[in-house]
Protein backbone atom coordinates (compact mmCIF):
# COMPACT_ATOMS: atom_id res chain seq x y z
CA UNK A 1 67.80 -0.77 -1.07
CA UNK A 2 66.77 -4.33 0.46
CA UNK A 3 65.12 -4.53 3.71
CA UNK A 4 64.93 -7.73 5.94
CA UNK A 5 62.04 -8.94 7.87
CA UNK A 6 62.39 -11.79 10.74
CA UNK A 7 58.90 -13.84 10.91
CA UNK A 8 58.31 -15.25 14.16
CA UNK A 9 55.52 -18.03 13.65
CA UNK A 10 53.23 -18.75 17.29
CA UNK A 11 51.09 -21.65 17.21
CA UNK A 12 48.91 -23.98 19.76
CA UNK A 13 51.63 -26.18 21.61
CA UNK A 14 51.42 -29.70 20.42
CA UNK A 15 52.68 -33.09 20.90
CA UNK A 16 55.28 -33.47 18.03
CA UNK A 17 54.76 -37.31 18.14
CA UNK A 18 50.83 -37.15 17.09
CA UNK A 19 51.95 -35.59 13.54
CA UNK A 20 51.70 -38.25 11.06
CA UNK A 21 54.05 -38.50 7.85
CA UNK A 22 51.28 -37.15 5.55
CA UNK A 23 50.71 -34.02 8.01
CA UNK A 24 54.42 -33.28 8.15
CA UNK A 25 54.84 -32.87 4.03
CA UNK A 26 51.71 -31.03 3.46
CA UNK A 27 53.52 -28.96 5.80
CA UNK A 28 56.56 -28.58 4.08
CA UNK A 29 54.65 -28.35 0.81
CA UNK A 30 52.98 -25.22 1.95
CA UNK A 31 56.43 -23.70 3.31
CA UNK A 32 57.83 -24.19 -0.45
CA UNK A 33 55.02 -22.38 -1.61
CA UNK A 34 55.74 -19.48 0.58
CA UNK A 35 59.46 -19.82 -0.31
CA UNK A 36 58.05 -19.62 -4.16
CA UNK A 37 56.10 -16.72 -3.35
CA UNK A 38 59.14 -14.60 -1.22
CA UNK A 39 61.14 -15.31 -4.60
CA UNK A 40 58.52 -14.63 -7.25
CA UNK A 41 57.87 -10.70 -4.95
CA UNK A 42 61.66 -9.95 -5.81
CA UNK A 43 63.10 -11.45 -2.54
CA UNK A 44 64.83 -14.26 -0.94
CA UNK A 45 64.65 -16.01 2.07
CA UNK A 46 67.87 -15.90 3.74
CA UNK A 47 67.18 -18.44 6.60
CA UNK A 48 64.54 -20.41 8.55
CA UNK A 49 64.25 -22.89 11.10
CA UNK A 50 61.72 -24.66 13.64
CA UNK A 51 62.66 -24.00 16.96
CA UNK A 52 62.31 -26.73 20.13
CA UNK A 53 60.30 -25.12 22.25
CA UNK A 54 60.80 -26.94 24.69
CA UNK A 55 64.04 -27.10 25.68
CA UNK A 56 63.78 -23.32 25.50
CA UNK A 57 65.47 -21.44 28.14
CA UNK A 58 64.53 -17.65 29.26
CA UNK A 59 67.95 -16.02 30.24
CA UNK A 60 68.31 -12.76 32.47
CA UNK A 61 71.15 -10.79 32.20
CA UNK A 62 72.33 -10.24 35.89
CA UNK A 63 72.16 -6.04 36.05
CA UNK A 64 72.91 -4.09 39.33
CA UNK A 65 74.34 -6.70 41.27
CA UNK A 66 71.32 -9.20 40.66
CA UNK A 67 72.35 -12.88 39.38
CA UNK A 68 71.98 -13.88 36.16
CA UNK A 69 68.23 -15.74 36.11
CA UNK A 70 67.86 -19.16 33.97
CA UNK A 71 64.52 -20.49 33.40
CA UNK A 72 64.23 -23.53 32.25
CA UNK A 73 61.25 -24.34 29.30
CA UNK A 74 59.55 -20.78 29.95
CA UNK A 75 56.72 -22.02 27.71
CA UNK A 76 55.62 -24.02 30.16
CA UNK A 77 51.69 -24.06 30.71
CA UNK A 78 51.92 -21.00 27.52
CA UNK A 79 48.91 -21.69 25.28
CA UNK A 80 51.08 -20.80 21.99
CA UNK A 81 54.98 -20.93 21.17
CA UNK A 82 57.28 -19.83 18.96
CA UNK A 83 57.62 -22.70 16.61
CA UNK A 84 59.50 -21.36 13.92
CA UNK A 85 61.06 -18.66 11.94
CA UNK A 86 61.88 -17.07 8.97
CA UNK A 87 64.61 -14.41 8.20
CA UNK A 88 63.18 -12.64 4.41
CA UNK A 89 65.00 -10.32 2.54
CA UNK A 90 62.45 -8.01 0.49
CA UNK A 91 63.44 -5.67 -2.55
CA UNK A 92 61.09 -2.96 -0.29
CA UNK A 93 59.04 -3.42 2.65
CA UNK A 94 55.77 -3.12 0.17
CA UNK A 95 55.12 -6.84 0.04
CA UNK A 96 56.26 -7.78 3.87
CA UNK A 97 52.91 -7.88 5.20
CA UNK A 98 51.35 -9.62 2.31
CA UNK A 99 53.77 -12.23 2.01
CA UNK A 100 53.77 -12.74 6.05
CA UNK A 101 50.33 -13.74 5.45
CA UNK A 102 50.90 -16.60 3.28
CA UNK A 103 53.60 -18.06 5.85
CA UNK A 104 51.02 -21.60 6.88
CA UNK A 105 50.47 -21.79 10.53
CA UNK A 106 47.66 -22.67 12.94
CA UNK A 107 48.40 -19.82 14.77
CA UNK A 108 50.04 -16.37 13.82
CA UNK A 109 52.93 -14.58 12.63
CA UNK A 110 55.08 -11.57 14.41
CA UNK A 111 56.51 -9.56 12.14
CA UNK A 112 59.86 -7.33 12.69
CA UNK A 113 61.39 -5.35 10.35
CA UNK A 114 65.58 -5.62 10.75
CA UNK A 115 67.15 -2.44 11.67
CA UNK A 116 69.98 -2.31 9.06
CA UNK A 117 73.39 -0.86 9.64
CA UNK A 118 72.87 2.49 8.58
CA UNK A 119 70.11 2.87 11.30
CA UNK A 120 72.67 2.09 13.99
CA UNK A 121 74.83 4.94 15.43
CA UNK A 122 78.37 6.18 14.17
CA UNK A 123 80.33 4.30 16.81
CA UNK A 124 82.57 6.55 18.58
């Protein structure tokens, strides 16, 4: 049975407009090669995406008559973001750290296994 992993990647803030062209495909270059590497373990990656940090918003919920709370750009003054993402599909969870390793970043990478379906309760 598969097992999915969602890779969270936190890194410094930045100013997107000081990355030059040359910086932005050695980037890419080294997100192939962890692409390569999630296919050569036995898996796939299933989706990914850099996220705008700042146009974030923080929602919460309103609960117990409270209003629902919007925060605009929670990052705000945060020394690292999330950046960026990965959803992986693995063959077994064996390889998850490993491979979470190789994701490139100048900061670090949250890992979260995916609870699948059969973990959920029977509804009733």
């Amino acid at each position: 049975m598969s097992v999915q992993f969602l890779a969270i990647i936190r890194e410094p803030t930045f100013d997107p407009a000081t990355v030059t062209e040359k910086m932005w495909h050695d980037a890419l270059q080294a997100h192939a090669v962890f692409a390569d590497a999630v296919s050569a373990a036995g898996g796939r990656v299933l989706f990914t995406g850099g996220l705008q940090s700042a146009a974030a918003v923080h929602v919460q919920p309103s609960t117990h008559g409270r209003p629902t709370i919007f925060t605009d750009n929670p990052a705000t003054g945060s020394r690292e973001v999330n950046n960026g993402f990965y959803l992986v599909e693995l063959p077994d969870e064996s390889q998850a750290h490993h491979l979470a390793a190789l994701i490139p970043t100048a900061g670090s990478v949250e890992l979260y296994p995916v609870m699948a379906d059969s973990t959920y309760p029977a509804a009733v």
